[in-house]
C-alpha atoms as a PDB file:
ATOM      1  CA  UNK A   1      90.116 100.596  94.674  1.00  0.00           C
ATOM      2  CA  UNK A   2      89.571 100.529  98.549  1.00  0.00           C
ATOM      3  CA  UNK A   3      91.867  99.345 100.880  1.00  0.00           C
ATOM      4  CA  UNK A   4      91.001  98.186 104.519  1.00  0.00           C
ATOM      5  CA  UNK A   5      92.809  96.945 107.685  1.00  0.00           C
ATOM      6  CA  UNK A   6      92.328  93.190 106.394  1.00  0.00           C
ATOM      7  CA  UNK A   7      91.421  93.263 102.586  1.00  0.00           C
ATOM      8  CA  UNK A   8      90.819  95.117  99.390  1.00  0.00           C
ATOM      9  CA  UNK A   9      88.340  95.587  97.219  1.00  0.00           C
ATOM     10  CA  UNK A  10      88.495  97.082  92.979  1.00  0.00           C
ATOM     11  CA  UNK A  11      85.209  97.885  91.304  1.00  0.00           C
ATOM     12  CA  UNK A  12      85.361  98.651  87.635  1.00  0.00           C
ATOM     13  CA  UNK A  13      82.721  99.846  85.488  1.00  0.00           C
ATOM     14  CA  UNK A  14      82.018  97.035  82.238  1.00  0.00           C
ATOM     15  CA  UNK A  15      81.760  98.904  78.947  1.00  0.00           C
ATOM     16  CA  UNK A  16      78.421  97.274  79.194  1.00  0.00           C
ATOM     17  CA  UNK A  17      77.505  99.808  82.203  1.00  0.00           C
ATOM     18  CA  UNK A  18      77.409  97.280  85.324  1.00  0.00           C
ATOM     19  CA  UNK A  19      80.162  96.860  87.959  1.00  0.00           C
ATOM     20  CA  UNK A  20      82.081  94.289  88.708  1.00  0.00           C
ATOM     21  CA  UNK A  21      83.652  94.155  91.932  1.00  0.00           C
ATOM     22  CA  UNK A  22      85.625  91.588  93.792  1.00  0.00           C
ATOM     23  CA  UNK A  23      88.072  91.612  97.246  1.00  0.00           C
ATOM     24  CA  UNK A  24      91.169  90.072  98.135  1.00  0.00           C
ATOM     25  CA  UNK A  25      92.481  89.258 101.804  1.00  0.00           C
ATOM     26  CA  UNK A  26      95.854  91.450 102.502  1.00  0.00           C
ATOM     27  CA  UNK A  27      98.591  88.863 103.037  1.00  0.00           C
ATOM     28  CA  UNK A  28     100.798  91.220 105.119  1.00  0.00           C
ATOM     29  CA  UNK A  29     104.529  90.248 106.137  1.00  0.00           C
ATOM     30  CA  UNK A  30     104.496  92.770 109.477  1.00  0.00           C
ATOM     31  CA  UNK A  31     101.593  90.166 110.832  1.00  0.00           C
ATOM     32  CA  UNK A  32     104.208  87.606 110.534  1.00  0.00           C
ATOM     33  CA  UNK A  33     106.981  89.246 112.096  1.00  0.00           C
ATOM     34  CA  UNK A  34     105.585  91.890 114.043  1.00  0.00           C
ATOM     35  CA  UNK A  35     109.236  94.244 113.932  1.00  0.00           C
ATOM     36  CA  UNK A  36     108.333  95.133 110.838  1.00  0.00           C
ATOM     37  CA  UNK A  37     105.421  96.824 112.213  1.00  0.00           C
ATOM     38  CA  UNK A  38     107.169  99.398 114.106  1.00  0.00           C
ATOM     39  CA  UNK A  39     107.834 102.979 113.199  1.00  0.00           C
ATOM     40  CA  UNK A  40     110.274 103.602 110.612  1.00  0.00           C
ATOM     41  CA  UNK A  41     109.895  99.705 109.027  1.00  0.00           C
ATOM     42  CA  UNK A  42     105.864  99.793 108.596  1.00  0.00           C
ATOM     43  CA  UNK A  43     106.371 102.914 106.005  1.00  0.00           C
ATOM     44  CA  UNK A  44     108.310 100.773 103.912  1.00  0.00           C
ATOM     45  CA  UNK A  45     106.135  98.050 103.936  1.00  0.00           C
ATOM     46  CA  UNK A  46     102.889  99.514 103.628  1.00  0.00           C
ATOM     47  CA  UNK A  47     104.752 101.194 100.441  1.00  0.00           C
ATOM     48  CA  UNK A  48     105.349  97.306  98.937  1.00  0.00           C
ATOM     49  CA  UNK A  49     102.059  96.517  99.977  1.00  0.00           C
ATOM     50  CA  UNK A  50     100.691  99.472  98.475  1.00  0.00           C
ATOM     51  CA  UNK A  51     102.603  98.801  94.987  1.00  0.00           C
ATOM     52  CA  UNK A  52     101.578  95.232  94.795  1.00  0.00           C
ATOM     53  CA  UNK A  53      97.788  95.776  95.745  1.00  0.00           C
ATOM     54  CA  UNK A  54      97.935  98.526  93.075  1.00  0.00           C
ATOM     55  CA  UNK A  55      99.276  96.252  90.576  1.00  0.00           C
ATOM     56  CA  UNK A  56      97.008  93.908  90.517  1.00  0.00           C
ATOM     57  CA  UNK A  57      94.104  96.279  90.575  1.00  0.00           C
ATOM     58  CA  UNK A  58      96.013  97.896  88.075  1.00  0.00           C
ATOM     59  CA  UNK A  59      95.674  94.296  85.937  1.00  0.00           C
ATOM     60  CA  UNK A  60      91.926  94.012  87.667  1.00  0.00           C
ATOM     61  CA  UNK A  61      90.334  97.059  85.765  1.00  0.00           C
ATOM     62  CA  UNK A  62      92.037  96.988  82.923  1.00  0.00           C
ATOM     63  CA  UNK A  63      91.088  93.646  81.680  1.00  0.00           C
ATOM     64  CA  UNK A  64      87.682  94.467  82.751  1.00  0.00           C
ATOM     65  CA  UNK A  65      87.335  97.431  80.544  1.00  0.00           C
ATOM     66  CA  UNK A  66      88.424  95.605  77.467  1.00  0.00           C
ATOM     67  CA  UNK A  67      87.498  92.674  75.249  1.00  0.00           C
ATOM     68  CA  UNK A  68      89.418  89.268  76.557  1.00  0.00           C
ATOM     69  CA  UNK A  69      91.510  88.906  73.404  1.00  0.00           C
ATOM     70  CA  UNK A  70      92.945  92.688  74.731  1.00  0.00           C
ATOM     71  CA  UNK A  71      93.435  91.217  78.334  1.00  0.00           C
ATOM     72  CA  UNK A  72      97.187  92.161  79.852  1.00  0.00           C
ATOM     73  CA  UNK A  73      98.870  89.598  81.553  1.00  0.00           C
ATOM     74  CA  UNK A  74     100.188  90.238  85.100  1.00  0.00           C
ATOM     75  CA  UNK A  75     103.735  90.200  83.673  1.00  0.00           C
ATOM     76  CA  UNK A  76     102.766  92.900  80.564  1.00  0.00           C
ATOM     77  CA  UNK A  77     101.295  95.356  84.108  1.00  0.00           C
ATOM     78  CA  UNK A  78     104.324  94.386  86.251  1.00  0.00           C
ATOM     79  CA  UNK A  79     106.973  95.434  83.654  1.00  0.00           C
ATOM     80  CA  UNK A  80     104.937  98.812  82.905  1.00  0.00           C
ATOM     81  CA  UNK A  81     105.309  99.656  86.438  1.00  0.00           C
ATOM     82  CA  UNK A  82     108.877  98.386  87.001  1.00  0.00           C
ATOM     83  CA  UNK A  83     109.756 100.761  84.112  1.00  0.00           C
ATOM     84  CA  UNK A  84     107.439 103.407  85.360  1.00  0.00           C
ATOM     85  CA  UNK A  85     109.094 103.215  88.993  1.00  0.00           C
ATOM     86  CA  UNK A  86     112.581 103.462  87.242  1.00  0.00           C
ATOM     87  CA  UNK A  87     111.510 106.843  85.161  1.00  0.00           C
ATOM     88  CA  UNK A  88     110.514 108.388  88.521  1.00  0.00           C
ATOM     89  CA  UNK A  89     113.553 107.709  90.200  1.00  0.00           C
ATOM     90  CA  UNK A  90     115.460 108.990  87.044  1.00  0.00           C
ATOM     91  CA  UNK A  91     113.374 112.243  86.308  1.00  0.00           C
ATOM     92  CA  UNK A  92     112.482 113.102  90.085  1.00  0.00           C
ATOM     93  CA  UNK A  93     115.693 111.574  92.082  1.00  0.00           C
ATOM     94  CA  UNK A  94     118.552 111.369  90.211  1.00  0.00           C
ATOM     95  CA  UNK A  95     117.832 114.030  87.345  1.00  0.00           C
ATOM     96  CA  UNK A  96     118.200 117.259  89.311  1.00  0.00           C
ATOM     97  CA  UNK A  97     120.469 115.296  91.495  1.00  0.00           C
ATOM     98  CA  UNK A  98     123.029 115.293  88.471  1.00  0.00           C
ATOM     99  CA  UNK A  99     121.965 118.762  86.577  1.00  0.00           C
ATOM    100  CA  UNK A 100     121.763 121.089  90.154  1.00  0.00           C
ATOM    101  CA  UNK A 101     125.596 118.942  90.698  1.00  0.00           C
ATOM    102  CA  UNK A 102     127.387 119.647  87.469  1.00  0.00           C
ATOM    103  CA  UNK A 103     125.905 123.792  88.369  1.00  0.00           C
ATOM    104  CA  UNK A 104     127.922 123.146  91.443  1.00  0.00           C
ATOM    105  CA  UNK A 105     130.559 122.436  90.224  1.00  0.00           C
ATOM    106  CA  UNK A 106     130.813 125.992  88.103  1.00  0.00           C
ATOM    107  CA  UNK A 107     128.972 127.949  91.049  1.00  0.00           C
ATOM    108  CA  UNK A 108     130.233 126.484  94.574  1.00  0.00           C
ATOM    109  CA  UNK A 109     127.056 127.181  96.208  1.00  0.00           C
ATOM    110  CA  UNK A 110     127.388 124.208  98.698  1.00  0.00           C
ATOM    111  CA  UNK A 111     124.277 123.481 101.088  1.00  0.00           C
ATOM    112  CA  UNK A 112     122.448 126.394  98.947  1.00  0.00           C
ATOM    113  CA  UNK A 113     122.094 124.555  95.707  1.00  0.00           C
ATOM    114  CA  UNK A 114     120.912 121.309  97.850  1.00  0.00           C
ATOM    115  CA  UNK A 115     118.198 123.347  98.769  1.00  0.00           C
ATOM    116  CA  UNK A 116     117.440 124.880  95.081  1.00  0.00           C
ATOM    117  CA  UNK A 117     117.757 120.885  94.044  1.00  0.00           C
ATOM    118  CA  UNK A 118     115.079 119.874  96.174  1.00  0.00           C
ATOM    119  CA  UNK A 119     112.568 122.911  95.742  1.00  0.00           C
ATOM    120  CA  UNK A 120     113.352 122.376  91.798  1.00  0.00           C
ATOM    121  CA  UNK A 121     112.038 118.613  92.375  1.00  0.00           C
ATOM    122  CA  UNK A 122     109.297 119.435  94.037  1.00  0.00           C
ATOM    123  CA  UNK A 123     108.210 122.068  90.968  1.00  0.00           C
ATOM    124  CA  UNK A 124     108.547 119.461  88.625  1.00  0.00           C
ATOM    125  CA  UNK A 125     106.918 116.328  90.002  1.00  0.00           C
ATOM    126  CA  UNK A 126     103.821 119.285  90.471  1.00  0.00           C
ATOM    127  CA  UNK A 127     104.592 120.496  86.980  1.00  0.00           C
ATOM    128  CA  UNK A 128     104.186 116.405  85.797  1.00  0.00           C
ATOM    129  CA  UNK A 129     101.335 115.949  87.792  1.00  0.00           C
ATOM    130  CA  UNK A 130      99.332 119.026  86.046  1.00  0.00           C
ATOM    131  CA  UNK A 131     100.393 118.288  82.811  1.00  0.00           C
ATOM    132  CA  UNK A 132      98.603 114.851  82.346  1.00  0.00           C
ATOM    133  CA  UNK A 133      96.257 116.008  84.287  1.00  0.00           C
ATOM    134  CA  UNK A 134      95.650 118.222  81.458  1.00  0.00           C
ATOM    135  CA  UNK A 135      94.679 114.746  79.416  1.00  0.00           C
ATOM    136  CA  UNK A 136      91.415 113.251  79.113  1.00  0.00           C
ATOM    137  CA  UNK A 137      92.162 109.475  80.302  1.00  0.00           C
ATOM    138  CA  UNK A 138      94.322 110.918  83.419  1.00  0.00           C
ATOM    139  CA  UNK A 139      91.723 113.754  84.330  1.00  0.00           C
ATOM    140  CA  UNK A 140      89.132 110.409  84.302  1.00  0.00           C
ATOM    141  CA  UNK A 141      91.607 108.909  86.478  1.00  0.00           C
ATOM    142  CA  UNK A 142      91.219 112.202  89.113  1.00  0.00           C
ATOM    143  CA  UNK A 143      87.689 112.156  89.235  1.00  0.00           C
ATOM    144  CA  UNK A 144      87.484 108.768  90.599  1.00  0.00           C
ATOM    145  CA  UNK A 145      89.795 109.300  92.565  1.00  0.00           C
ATOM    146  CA  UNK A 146      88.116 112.492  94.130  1.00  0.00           C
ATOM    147  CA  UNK A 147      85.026 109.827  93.803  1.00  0.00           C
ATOM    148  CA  UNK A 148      87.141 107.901  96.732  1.00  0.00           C
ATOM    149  CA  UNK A 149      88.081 110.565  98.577  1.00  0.00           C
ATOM    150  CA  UNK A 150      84.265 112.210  98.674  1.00  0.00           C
ATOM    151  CA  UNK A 151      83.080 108.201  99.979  1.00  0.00           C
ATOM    152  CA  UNK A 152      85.720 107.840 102.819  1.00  0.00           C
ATOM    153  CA  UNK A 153      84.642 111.323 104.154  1.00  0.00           C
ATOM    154  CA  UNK A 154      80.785 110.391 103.924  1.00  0.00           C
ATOM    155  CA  UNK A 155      81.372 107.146 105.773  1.00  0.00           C
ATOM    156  CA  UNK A 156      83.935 109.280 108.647  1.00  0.00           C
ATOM    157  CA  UNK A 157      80.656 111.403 108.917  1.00  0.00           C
ATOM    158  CA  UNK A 158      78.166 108.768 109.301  1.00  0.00           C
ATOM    159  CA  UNK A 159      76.129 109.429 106.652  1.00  0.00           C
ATOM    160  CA  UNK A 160      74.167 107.313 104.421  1.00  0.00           C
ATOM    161  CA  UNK A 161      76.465 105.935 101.305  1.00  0.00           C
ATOM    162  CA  UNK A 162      74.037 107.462  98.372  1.00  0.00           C
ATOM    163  CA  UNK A 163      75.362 109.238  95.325  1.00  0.00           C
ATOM    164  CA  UNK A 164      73.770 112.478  96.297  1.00  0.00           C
ATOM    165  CA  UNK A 165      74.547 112.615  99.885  1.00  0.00           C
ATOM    166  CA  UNK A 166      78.481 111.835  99.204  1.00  0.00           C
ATOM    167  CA  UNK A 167      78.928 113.829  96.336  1.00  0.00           C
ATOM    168  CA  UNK A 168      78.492 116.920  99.475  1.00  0.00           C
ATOM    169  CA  UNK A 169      81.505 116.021 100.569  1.00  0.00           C
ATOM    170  CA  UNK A 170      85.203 117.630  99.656  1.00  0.00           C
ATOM    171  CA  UNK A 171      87.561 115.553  96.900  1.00  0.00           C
ATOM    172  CA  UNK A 172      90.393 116.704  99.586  1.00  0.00           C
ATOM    173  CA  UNK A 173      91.365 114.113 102.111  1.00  0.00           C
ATOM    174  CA  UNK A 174      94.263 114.373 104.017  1.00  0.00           C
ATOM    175  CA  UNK A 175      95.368 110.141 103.766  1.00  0.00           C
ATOM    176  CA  UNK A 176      95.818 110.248 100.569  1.00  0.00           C
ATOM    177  CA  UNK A 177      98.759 108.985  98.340  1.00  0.00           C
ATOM    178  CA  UNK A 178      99.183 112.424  96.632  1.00  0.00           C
ATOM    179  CA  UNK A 179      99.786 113.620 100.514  1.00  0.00           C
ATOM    180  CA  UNK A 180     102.231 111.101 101.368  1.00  0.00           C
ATOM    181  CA  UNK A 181     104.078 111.636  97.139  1.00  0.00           C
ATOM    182  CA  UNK A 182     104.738 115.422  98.149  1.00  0.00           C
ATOM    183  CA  UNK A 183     105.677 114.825 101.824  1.00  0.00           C
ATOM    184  CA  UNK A 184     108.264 112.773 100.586  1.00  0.00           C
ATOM    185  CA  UNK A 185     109.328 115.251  98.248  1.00  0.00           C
ATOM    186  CA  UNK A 186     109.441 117.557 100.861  1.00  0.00           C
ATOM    187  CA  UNK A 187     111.517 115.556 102.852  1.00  0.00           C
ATOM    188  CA  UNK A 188     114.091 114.754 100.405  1.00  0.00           C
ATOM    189  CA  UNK A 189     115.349 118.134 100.473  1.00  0.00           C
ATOM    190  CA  UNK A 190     116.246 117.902 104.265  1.00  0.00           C
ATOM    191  CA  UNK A 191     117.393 114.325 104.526  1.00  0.00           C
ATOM    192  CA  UNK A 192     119.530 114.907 101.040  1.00  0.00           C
ATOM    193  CA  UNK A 193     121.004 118.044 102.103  1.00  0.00           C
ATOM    194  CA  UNK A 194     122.380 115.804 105.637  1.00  0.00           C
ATOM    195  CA  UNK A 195     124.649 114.035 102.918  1.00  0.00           C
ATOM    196  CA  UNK A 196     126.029 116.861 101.787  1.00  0.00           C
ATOM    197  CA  UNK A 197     128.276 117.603  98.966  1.00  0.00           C
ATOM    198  CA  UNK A 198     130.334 114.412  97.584  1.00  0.00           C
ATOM    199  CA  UNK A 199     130.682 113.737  94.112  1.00  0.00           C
ATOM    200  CA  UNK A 200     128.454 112.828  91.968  1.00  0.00           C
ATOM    201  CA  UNK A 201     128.437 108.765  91.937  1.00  0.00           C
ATOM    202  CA  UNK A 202     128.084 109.075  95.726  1.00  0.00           C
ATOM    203  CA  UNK A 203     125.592 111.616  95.457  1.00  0.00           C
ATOM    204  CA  UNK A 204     123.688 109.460  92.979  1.00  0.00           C
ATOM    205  CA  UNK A 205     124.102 106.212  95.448  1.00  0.00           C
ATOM    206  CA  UNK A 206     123.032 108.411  98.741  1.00  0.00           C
ATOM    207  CA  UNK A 207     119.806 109.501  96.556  1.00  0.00           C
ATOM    208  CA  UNK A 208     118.779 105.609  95.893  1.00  0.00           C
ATOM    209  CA  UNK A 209     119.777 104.705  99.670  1.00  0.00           C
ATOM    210  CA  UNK A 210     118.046 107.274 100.824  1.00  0.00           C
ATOM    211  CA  UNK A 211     114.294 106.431  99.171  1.00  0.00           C
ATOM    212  CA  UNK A 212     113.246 103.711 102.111  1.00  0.00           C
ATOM    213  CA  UNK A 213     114.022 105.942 104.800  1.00  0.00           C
ATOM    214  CA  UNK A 214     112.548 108.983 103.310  1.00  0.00           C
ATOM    215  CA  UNK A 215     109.646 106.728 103.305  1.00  0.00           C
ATOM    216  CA  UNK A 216     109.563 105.585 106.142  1.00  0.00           C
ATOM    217  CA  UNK A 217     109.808 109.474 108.019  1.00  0.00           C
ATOM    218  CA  UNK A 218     106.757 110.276 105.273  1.00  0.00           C
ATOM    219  CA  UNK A 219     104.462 107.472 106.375  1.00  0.00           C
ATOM    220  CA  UNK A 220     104.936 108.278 110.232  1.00  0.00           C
ATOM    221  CA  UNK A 221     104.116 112.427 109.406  1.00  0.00           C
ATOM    222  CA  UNK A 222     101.554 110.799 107.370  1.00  0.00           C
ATOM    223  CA  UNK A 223     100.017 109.171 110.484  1.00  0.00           C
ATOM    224  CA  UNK A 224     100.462 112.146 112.659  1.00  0.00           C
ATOM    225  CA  UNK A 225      98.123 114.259 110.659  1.00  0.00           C
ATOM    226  CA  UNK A 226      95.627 111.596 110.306  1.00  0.00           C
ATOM    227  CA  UNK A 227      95.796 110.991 114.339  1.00  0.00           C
ATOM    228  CA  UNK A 228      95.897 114.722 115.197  1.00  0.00           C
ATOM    229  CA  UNK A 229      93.892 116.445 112.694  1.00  0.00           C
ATOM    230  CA  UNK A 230      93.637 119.706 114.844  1.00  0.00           C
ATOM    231  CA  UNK A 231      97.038 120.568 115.311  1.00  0.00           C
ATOM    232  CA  UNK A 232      98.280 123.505 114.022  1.00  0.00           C
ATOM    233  CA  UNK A 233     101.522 121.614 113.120  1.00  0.00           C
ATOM    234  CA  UNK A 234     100.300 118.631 111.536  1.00  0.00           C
ATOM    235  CA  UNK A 235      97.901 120.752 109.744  1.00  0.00           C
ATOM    236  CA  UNK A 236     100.354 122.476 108.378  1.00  0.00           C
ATOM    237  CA  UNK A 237     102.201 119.708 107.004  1.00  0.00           C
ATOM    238  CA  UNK A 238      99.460 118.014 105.852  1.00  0.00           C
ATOM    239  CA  UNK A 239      98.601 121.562 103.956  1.00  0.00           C
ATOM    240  CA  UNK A 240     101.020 121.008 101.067  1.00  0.00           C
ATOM    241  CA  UNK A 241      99.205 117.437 100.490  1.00  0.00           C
ATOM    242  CA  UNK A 242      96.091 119.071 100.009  1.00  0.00           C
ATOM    243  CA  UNK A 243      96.816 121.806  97.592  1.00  0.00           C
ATOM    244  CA  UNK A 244      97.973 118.861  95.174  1.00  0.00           C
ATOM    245  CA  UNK A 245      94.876 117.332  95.659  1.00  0.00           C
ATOM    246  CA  UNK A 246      93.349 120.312  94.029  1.00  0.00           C
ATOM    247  CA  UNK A 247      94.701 118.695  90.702  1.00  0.00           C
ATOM    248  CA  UNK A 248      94.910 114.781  91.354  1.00  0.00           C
ATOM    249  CA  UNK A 249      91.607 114.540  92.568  1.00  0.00           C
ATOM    250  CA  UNK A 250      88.650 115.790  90.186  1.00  0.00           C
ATOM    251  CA  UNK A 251      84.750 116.442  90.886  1.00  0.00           C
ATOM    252  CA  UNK A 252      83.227 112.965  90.004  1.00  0.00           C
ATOM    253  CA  UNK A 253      80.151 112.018  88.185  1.00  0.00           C
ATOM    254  CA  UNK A 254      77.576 109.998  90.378  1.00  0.00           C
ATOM    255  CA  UNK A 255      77.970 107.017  88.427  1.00  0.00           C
ATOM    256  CA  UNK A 256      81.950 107.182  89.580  1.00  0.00           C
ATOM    257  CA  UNK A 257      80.392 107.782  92.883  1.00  0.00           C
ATOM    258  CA  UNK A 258      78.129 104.615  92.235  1.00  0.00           C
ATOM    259  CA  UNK A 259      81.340 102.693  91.906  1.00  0.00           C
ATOM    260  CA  UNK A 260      83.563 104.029  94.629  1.00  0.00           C
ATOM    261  CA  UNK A 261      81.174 102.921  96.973  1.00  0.00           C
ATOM    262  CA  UNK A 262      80.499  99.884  95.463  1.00  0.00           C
ATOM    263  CA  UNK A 263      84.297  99.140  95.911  1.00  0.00           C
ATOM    264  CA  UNK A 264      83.636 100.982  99.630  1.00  0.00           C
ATOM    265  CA  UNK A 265      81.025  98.378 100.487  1.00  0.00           C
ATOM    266  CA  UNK A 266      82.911  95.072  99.250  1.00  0.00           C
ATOM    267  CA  UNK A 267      85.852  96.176 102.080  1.00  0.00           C
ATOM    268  CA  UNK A 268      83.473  96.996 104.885  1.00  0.00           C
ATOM    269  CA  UNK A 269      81.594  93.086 104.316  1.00  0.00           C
ATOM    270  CA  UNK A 270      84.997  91.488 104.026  1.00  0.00           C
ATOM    271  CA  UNK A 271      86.331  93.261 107.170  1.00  0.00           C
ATOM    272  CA  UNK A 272      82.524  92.728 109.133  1.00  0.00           C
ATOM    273  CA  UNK A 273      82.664  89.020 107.770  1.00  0.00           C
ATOM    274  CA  UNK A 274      86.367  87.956 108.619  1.00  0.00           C
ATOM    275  CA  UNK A 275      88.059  89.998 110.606  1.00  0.00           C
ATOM    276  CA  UNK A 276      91.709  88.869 111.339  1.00  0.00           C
ATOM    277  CA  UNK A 277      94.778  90.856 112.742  1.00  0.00           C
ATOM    278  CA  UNK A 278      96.987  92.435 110.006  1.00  0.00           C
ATOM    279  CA  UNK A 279      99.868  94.415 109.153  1.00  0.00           C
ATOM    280  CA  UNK A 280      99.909  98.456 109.645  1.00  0.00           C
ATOM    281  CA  UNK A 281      97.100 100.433 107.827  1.00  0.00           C
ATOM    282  CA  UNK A 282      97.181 102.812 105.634  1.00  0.00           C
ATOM    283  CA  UNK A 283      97.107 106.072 107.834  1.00  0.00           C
END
C-alpha cells in the first residue's frame, strides 16, 4: 500500500500471479477545517487516517488473496483491529504501567522506576516485533514492506522504477511507521514520567490520556527528520527508527518489488491526474 498527498493506492498479488491494483481519493477532515492541520492536531489525525486507510487495505488484499466464499467483511477486519488496538494498549501501555507500579509500591524508587517502566516497554514491543518476525506469514509481511521502502528511495533518487534498479536501494527509510511506533515509545517514558507517581487507577487513566499527545509530539519529530535529514540531532533521533527497521523490513523478492511499484505508480497517476488540496502528509 502507497499513500500520497491526495490518494492511495493497494496492489495485491492474485494467487493466479497478476496484480490487482486500485486507488482511493483521501477524504481528509484537516482540509475541511484547516486547525486540525496544525502542529500537535495533524499527528493525531494523520494517525486516524492512517488506521482507516490501513483497514481497508487491510480488507483490500485479503479478499484478493482468497477464494470469494473466504472474503472478510469490513466489519470481520474492523473488529480484528479494534481488538488488536486494545491488546497493544494492554500489553505495551497499561501492562508495565501496573507490574513496574505494584514493584513500587515494595521498592519506593519514585521517578527511577518510571524510567525502568518505559525502557522495559520499549524492550518488549522490540522483543514482540522480533518474535513474529521469526514467522513465515509476518517475515512475508517485512519483505514487502522493505519492497516499499527500497521504491520510495528509487523514486527520491530519480531513477528509473525497474525491479533491478530499486532492489539497489536500502529497506531502511527514515518515514516509516516502525520510526514513528518506537519514537512514540520513546517518548512515553518522558511525557509519563511528567505525571509522576499517583496511584494506580490514575496512573492507568494518565497512560490512556496521554496516547494522542504522545502522538502528536511523535509525528512532529517525525517530520523534523524527514525535513532535516542532515542534522546531527534529528539523525539521531531518527537512529532508533532505523535499527527496528533492521527487523520489520526484509530484503524483497523482485516480484514484491514488481508490486510495490505497481501500487507506487497507481498514486503518482491519481495525484498527476487530480490533484486537489488535502490534509497533512505523511512525513
Amino acid at each position: 500500500m502507497m499513500r500520497g498527498a491526495a490518494h492511495w493506492a493497494v496492489a495485491v498479488r492474485r494467487p493466479a500471479g497478476d496484480i490487482h491494483i486500485e486507488s482511493h481519493d483521501i477524504d481528509s477532515i484537516a482540509a475541511k477545517h484547516p486547525i486540525l492541520g496544525k502542529p500537535g492536531l495533524r499527528g493525531i489525525i494523520v494517525l486516524g487516517q492512517s488506521l482507516a486507510i490501513g483497514t481497508r487495505a487491510l480488507l483490500i488484499a485479503a479478499n484478493q488473496a482468497v477464494e470469494e466464499e473466504e472474503q472478510l467483511s469490513s466489519r470481520q477486519v474492523t473488529v480484528s483491529l479494534i481488538i488488536a488496538f486494545a491488546l497493544f494498549v494492554g500489553i505495551f501501555i497499561l501492562g508495565p504501567t501496573a507490574l513496574f507500579a505494584w514493584f513500587e509500591d515494595r521498592t519506593g524508587g519514585g521517578v527511577a522506576v518510571l524510567v525502568l517502566e518505559g525502557v522495559f516497554r520499549v524492550a518488549l514491543f522490540v522483543g514482540y516485533l522480533w518474535l513474529i518476525g521469526r514467522t513465515k506469514d509476518i517475515h512475508r509481511v517485512f519483505e514487502y514492506h522493505g519492497a516499499e521502502h527500497k521504491t520510495i528511495a528509487a523514486f527520491e533518487h530519480d531513477v528509473p522504477l525497474e525491479p533491478d534498479e530499486v532492489d539497489r536501494f536500502p529497506k531502511e527509510h527514515v518515514r516509516c511507521g516502525t520510526n514513528f511506533l518506537i519514537i512514540v515509545m520513546i517518548i512515553t517514558i518522558f511525557v509519563f514520567t511528567l505525571f509522576g507517581t499517583p496511584g494506580i487507577w490514575w496512573r492507568i487513566a494518565s497512560r490512556i490520556v496521554a496516547i494522542p499527545l504522545i502522538a502528536g509530539i511523535a509525528y512532529e519529530a517525525l517530520r523534523l527528520g524527514a525535513r532535516f535529514p542532515d542534522s546531527l540531532l534529528m539523525r539521531a533521533l531518527m537512529r532508533p527508527g532505523i535499527w527496528l527497521q533492521k527487523i520489520t523490513t526484509q530484503e524483497p523478492a523482485p516480484d514484491q518489488i514488481e508490486v510495490a511499484i505497481a501500487s507506487f505508480d497507481e498514486v503518482l497517476r491519481c495525484e498527476r491526474e487530480s490533484p486537489r488540496p488535502a490534509g497533512p502528509a505523511p512525513a
